[in-house]
Protein backbone atom coordinates (compact mmCIF):
# COMPACT_ATOMS: atom_id res chain seq x y z
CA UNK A 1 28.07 -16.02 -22.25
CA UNK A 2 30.74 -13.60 -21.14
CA UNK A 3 32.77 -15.05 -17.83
CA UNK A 4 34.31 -13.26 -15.19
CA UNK A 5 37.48 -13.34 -16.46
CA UNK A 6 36.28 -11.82 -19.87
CA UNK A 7 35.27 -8.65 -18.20
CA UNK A 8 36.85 -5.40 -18.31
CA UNK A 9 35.79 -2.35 -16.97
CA UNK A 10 33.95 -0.12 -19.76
CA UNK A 11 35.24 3.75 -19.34
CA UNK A 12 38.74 2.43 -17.64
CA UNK A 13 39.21 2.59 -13.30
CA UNK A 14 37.22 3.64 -11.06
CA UNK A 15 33.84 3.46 -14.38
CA UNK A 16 30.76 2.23 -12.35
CA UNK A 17 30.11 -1.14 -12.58
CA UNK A 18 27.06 -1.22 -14.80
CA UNK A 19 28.43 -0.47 -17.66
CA UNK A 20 30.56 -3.91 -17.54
CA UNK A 21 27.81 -5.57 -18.93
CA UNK A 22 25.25 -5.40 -21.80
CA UNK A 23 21.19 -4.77 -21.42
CA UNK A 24 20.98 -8.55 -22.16
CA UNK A 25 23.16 -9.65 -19.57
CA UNK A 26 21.71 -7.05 -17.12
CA UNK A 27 18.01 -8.31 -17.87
CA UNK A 28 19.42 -12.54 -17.83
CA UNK A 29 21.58 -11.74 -14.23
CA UNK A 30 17.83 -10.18 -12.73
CA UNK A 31 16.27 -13.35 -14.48
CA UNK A 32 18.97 -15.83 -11.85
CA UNK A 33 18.44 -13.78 -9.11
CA UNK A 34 14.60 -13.70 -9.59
CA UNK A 35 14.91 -17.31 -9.43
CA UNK A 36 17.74 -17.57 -6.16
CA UNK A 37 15.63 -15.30 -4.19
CA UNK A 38 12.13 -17.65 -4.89
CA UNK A 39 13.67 -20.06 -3.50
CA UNK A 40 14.61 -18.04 0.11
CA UNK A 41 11.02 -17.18 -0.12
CA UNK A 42 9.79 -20.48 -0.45
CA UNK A 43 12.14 -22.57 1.87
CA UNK A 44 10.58 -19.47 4.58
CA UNK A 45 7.32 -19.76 3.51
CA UNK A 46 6.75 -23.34 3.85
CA UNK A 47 6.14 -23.37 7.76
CA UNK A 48 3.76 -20.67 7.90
CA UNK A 49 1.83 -23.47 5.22
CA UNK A 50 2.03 -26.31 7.66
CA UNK A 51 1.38 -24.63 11.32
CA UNK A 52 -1.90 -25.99 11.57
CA UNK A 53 -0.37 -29.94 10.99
CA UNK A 54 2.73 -28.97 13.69
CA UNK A 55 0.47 -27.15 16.34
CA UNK A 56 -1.71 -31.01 16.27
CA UNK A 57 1.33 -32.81 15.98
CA UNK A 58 3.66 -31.21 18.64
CA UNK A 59 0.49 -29.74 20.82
CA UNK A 60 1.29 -26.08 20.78
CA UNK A 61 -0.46 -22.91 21.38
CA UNK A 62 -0.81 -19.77 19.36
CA UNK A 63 1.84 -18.35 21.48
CA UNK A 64 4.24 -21.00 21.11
CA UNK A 65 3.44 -21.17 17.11
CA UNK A 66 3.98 -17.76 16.84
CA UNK A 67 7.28 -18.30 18.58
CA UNK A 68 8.45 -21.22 16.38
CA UNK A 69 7.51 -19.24 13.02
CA UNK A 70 9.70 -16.25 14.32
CA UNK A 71 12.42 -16.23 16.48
CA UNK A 72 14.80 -18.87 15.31
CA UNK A 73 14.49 -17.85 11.93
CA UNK A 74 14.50 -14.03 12.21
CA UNK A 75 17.28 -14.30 15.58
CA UNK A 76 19.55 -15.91 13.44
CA UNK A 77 18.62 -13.98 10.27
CA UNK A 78 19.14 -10.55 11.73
CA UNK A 79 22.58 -12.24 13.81
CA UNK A 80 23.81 -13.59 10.38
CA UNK A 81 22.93 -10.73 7.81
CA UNK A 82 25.37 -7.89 9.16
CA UNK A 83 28.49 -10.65 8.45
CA UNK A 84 27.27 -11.52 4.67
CA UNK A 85 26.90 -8.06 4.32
CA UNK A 86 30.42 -6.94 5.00
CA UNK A 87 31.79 -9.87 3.20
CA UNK A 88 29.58 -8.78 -0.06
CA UNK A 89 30.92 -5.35 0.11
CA UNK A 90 34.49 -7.00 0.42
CA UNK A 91 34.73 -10.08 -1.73
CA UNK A 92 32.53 -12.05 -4.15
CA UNK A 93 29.06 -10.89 -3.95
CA UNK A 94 28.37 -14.28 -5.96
CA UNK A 95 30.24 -16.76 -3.90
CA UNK A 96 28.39 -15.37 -0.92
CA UNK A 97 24.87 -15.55 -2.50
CA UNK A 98 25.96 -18.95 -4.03
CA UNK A 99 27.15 -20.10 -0.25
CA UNK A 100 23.70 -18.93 1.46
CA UNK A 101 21.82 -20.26 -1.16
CA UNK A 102 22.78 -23.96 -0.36
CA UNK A 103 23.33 -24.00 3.05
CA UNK A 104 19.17 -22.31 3.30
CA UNK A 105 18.64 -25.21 1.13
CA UNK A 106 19.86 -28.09 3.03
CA UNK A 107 18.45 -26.39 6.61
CA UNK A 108 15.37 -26.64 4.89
CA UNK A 109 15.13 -29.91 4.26
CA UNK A 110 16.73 -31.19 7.39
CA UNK A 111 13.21 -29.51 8.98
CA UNK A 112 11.31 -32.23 6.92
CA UNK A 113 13.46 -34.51 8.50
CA UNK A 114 12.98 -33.15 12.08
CA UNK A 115 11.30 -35.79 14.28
CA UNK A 116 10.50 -33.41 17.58
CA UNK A 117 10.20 -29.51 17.92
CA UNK A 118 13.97 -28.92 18.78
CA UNK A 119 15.05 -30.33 16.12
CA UNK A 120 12.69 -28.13 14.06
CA UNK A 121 13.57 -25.37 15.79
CA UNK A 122 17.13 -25.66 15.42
CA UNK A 123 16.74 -26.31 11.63
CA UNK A 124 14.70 -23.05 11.05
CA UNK A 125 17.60 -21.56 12.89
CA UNK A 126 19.40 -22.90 10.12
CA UNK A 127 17.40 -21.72 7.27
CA UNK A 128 17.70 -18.28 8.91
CA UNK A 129 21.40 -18.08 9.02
CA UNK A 130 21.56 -18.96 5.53
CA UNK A 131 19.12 -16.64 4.43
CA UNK A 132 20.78 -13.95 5.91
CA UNK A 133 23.16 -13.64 3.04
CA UNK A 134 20.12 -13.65 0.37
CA UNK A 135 19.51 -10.08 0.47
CA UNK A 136 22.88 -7.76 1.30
CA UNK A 137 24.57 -9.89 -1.88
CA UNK A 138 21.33 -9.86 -4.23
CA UNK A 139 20.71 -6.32 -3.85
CA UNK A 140 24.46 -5.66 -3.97
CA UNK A 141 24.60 -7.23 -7.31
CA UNK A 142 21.36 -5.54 -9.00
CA UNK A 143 22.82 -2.03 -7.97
CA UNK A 144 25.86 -3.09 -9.58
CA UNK A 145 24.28 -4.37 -12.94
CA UNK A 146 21.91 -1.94 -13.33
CA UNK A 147 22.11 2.29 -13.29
CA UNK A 148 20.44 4.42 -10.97
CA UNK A 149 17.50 4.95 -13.49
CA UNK A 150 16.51 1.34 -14.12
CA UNK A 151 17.35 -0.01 -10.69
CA UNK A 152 13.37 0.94 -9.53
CA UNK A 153 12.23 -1.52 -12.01
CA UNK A 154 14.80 -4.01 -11.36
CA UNK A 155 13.70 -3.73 -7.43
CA UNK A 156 10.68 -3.90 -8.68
CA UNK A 157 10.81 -7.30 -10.57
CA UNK A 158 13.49 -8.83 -7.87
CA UNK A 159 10.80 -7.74 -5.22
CA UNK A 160 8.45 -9.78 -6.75
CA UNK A 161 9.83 -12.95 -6.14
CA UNK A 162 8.76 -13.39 -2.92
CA UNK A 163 5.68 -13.86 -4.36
CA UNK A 164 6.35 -16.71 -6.29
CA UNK A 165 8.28 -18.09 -3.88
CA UNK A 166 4.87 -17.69 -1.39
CA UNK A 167 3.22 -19.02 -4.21
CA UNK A 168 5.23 -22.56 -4.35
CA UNK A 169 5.17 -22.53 -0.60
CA UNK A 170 1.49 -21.99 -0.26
CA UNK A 171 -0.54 -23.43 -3.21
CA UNK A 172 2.27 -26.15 -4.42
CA UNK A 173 3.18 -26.98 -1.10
CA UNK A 174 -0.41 -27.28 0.12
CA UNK A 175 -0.76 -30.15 -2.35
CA UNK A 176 2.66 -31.40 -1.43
CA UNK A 177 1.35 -31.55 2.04
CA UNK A 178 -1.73 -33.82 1.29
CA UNK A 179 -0.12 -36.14 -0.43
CA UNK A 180 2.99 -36.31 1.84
CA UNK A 181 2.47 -34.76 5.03
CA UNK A 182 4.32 -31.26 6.52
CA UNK A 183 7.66 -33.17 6.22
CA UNK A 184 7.49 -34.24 2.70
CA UNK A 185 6.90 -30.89 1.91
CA UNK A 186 10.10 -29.70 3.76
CA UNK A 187 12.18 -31.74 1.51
CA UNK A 188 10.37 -31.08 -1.69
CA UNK A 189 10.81 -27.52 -1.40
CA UNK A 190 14.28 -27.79 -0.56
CA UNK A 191 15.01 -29.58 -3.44
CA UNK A 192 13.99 -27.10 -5.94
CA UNK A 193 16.86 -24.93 -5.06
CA UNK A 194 19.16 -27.26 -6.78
CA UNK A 195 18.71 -26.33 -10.38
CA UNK A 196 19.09 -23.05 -9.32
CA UNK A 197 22.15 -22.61 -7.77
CA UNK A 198 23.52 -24.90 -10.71
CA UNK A 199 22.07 -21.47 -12.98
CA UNK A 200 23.51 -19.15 -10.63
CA UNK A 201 26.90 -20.59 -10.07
CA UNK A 202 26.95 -20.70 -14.35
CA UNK A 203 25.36 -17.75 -15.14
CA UNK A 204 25.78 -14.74 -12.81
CA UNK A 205 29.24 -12.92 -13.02
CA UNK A 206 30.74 -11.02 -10.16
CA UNK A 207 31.43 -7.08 -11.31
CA UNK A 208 34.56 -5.76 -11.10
CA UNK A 209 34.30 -2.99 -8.68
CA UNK A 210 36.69 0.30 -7.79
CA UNK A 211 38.25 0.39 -4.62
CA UNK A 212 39.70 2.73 -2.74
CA UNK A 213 43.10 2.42 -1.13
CA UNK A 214 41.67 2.79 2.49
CA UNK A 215 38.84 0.24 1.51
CA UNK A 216 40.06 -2.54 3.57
CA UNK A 217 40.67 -0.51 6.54
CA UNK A 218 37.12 0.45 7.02
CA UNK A 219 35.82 0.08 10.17
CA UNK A 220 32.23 -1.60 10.43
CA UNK A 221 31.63 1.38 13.60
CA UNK A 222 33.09 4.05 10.79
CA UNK A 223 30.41 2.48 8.20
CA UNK A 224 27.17 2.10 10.42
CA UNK A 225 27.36 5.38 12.18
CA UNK A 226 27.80 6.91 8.30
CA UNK A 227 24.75 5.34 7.04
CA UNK A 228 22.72 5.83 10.40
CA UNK A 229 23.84 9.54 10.66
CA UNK A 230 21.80 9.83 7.44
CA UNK A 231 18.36 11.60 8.70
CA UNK A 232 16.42 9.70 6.08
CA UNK A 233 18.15 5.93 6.42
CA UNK A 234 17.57 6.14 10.32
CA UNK A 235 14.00 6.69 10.16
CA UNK A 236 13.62 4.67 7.07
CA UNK A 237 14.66 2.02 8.57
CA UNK A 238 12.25 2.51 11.91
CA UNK A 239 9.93 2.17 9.53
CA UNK A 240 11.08 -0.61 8.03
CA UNK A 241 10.65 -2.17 11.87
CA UNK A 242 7.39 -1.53 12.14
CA UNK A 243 6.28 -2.94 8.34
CA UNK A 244 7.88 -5.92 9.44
CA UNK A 245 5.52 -6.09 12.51
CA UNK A 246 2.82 -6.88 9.68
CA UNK A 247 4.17 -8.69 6.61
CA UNK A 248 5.99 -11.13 9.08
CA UNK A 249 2.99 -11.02 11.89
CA UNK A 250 -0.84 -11.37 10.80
CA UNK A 251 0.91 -11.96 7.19
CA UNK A 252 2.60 -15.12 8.30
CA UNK A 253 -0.88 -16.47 10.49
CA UNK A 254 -3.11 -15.86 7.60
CA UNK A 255 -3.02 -19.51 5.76
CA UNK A 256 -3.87 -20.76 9.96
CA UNK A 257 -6.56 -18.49 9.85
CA UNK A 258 -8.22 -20.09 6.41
CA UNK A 259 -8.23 -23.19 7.92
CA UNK A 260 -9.34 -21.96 11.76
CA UNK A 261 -11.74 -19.54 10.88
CA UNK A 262 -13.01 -20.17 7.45
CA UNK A 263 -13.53 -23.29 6.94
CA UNK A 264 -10.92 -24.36 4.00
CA UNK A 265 -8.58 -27.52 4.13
CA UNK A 266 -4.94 -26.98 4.14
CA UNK A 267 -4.73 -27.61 0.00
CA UNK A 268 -7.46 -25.53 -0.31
CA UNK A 269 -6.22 -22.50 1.84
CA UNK A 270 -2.87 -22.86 0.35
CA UNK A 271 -3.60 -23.02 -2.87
CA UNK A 272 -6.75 -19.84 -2.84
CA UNK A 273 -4.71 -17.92 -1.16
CA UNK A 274 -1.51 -18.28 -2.97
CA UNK A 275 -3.94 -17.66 -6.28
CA UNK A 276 -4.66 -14.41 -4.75
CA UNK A 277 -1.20 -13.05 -3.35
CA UNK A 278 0.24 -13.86 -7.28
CA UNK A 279 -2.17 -12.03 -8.90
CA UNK A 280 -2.56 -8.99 -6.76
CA UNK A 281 1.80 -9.37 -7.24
CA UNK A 282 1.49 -9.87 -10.66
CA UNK A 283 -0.42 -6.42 -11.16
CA UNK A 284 1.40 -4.53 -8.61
CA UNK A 285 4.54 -5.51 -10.18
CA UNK A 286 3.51 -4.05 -13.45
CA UNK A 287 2.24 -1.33 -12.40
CA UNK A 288 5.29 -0.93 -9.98
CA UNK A 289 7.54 -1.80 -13.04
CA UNK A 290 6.11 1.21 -14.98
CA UNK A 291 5.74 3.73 -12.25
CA UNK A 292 8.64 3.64 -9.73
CA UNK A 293 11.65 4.94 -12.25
CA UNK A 294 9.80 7.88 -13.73
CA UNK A 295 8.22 8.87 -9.91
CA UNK A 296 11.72 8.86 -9.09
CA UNK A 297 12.75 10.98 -11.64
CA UNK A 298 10.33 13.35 -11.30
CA UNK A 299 11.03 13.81 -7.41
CA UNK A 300 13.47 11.34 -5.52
CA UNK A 301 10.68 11.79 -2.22
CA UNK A 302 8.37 9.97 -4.17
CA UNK A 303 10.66 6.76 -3.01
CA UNK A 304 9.44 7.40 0.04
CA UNK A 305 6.21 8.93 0.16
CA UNK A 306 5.12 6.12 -2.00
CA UNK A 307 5.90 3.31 0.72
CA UNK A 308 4.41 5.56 3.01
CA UNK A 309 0.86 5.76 1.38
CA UNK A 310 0.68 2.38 0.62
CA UNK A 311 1.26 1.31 4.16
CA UNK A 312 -1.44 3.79 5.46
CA UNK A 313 -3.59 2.48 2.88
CA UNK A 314 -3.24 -1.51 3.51
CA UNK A 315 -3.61 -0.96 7.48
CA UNK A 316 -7.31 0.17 6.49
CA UNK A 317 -7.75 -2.38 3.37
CA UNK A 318 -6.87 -5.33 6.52
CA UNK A 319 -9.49 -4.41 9.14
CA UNK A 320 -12.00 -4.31 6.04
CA UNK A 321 -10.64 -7.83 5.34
CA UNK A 322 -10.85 -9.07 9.13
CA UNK A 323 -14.51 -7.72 8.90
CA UNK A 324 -15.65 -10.23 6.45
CA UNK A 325 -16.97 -13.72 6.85
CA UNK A 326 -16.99 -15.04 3.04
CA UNK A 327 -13.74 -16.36 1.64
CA UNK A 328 -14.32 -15.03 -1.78
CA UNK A 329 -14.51 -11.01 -0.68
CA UNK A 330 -11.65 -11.63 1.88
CA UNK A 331 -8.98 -13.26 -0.64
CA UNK A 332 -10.20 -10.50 -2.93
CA UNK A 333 -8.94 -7.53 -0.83
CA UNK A 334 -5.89 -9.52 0.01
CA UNK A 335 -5.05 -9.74 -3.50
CA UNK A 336 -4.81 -5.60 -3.36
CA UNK A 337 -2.97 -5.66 -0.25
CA UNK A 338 -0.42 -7.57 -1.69
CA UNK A 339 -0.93 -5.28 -4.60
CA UNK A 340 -0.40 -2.16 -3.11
CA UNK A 341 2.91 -3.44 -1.47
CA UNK A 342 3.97 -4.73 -4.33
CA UNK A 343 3.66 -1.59 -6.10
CA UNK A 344 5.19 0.62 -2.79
CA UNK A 345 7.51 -0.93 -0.77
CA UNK A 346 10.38 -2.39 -3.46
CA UNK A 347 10.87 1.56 -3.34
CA UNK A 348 12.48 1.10 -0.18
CA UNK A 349 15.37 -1.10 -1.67
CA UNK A 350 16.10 1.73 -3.96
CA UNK A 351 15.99 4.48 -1.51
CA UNK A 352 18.52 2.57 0.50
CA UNK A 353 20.93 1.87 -2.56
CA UNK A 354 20.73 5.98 -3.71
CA UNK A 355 21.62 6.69 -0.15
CA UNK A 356 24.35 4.39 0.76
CA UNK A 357 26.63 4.59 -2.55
CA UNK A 358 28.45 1.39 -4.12
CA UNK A 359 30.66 0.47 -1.12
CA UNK A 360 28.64 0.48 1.45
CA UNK A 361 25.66 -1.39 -0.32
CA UNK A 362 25.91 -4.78 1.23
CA UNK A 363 26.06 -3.17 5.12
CA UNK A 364 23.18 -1.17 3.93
CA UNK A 365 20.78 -3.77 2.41
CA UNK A 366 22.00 -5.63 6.08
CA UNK A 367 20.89 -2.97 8.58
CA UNK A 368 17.72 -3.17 6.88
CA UNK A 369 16.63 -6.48 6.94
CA UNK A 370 18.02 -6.46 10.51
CA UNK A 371 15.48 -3.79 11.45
CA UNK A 372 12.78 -5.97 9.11
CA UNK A 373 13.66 -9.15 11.06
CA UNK A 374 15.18 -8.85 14.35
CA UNK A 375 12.51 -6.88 15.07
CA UNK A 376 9.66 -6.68 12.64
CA UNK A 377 9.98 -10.48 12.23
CA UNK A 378 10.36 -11.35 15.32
CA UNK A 379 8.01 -9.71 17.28
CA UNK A 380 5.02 -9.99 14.71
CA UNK A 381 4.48 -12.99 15.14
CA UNK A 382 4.91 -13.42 18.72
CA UNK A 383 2.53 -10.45 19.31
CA UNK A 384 -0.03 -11.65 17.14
CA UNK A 385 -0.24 -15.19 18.60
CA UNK A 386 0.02 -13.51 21.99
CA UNK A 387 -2.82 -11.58 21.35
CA UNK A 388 -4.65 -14.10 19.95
CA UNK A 389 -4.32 -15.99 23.16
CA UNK A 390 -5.46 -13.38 25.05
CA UNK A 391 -8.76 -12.61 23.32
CA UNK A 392 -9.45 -16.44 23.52
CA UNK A 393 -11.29 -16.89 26.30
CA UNK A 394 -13.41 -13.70 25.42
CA UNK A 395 -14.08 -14.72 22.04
CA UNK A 396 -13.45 -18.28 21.65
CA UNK A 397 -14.38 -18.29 17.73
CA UNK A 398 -12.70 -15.08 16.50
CA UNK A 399 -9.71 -14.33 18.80
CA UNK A 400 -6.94 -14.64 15.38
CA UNK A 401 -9.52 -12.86 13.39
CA UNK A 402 -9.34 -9.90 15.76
CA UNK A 403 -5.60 -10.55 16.81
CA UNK A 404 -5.01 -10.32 12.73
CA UNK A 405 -6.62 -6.96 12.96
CA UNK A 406 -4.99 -5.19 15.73
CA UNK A 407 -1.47 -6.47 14.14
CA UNK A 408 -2.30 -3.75 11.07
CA UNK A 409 -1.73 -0.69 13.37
CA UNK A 410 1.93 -0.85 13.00
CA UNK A 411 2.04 0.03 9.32
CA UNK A 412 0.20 3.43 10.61
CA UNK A 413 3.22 3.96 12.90
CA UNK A 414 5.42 3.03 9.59
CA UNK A 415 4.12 5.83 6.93
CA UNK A 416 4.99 8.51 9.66
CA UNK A 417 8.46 7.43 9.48
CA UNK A 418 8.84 6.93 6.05
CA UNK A 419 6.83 10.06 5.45
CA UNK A 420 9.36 11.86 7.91
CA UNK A 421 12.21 10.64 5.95
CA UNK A 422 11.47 11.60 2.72
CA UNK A 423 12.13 15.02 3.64
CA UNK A 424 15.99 13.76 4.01
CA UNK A 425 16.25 11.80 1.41
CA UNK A 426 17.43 14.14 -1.29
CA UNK A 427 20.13 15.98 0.58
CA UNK A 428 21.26 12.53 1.93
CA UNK A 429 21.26 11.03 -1.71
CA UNK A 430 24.49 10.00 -2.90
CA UNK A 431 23.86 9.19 -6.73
């Protein structure tokens, strides 16, 4: 294996940073990130597994659920993002993925170890700061590895972690939890992460990147208001707000509503439903592999009209779902949904990187999992336990099945955006 210090620059100063590093290495760095990112997906995962067992435990309403799964993770998240960010696009893209990585570890596990709800709120708070460097430094480091023409299918594959990580949170950790409890689970999650950051800290290699002589006296103000005075990034990334409404709202309640509505024990919910989010993931991400790149090519729109259909698409596909009373036909359709977005929305990470250029691609992976987060995240799932609350009394049986429903309107409000931003996007391009 080639180490950092073995590296020079193919095609002299200032040659872009792909071409550092062989197809092999490219395809083995996507492998450790693959594998780094799973495991932010699981450690976040995991609660939405066991709300059922804390809501008994601790007493809590929808409401206060929906608070618990969202707001210390996402507050701190969206708080802690912007700062990784700017230190990817400064120093070691590694060290700051390989930092994050074990401090989102150990938070985890110190929630298995929480004996009372502050203590397990302050933990997810935890997890959330350290996941906030996941993202700016992963994406960072695939736009650096890979050219402009292959980074669709990298996005693509990367993307597709978070379903495996859903899938060890959900149908592993839904065993986990009845043979251990909600805590045990915690802990066993967390401790899969430590084989991988051994792989990470071994493997990956930091590329050498060209600077410019003014590069350290960039202001953060100068950087923000030249991505967000991009036509297509802004609204992209109201969009991207709005999307996050959903995947981190009626998305995040669904396992619950298994359990609630239809019948299943926790092992059982977990594990059919993380069956049916990998293999609706699994096909959308080769399909996703094979199509993004060459839409791309063909029109640099399609980047964004492609998010933009799928969202308009999966807000119908979820009030079929919430119509149905038979787990079989509803795990079925949520297999596409997670299909479709599998396919559609890596597309976004790849917009964002052709917009922003190689300096700036740590601050602009940040501002958009702020806008996913701070605001998708966080009011998702507030709104969809508050709404759930609210329909209780009027229909005491199906008040989350409904609440699940309503929550799908956002993505609506999403394709607009994204569909008014991919008339930017090639004039904004900047590769």
């Amino acid at each position: 294996m080639t180490t950092a210090g073995e590296i020079t620059p193919a095609g002299g100063e200032g040659a872009e940073p792909w071409r550092q590093f062989t197809s092999r290495q490219r395809w083995l760095f996507l492998l450790i990130l693959f594998l780094v990112v799973t495991t932010s997906y699981a450690d976040r995962f995991v609660l939405p597994l066991v709300l059922e067992p804390i809501k008994v435990e601790f007493g809590l309403t929808d409401t206060e659920l929906g608070l618990l799964s969202g707001l210390p993770f996402t507050l701190c998240y969206a708080l802690c993002t912007l700062p990784f960010g700017r230190l990817a696009d400064r120093y070691s893209r590694k060290k700051v993925l390989l930092f994050s990585l074990i401090l989102w570890s150990v938070m985890t596990g110190l929630c298995g170890l929480a004996q009372g709800l502050l203590m397990l709120f302050v933990a997810r708070m935890g997890v959330g700061v350290g996941e906030g460097g996941a993202m700016p430094s992963s994406h960072a480091l695939v736009a650096s590895y890979f050219p402009a023409e292959q980074r669709g299918t990298a996005f693509v594959l990367l993307a597709s972690s978070a379903t495996a990580g859903t899938f060890i949170a959900f149908a592993i950790g839904g065993w986990l939890t009845d043979l251990y409890g909600w805590r045990g689970t915690f802990i066993a999650v967390a401790a899969f992460s430590i084989p991988v950051a051994l792989l990470a800290a071994i493997v990956l290699v930091e590329p050498t990147r060209p600077e410019a002589d003014d590069d350290r006296a960039r202001h953060f103000r100068d950087d923000c208001a030249k991505l967000l005075g991009k036509r297509s990034y802004l609204l992209m990334i109201v969009g991207i707000s709005f999307y996050g409404m959903f995947v981190h709202g009626p998305v995040m309640f669904i396992p619950t509503f298994l359990v609630r509505e239809m019948g299943l024990g926790l092992a059982a919910a977990g594990a059919q439903y993380g069956t049916a989010v990998t293999i609706g993931t699994l096909v959308g991400t080769a399909i996703g592999a094979l199509s993004v790149d060459r839409l791309q090519r063909h029109d640099l729109r399609w980047l964004l009209w492609l998010p933009a259909a799928s969202a308009a698409l999966v807000s119908l596909l979820t009030a079929l779902a919430m119509s149905m009373r038979e787990v079989g036909p509803f795990l079925l359709v949520v297999g596409i949904i997670y299909c479709i977005l599998t396919i559609a929305v890596p597309a976004l990470g790849v917009a964002a990187q052709r917009i922003c250029g190689d300096r700036l691609r740590g601050t602009a992976t940040s501002l958009y999992m702020i806008a996913l987060t701070l605001i998708g995240a966080t009011l998702g799932p507030i709104l969809t336990g508050a709404i759930s609350d609210a329909l209780a009394p009027g229909f005491p049986t199906d008040h989350l099945r409904y609440a699940l429903a309503i929550m799908a309107l956002p993505l609506l409000a999403g394709a607009l955006f994204w569909a008014a931003a991919s008339r930017a996007i090639a004039a904004d391009a900047v590769e």
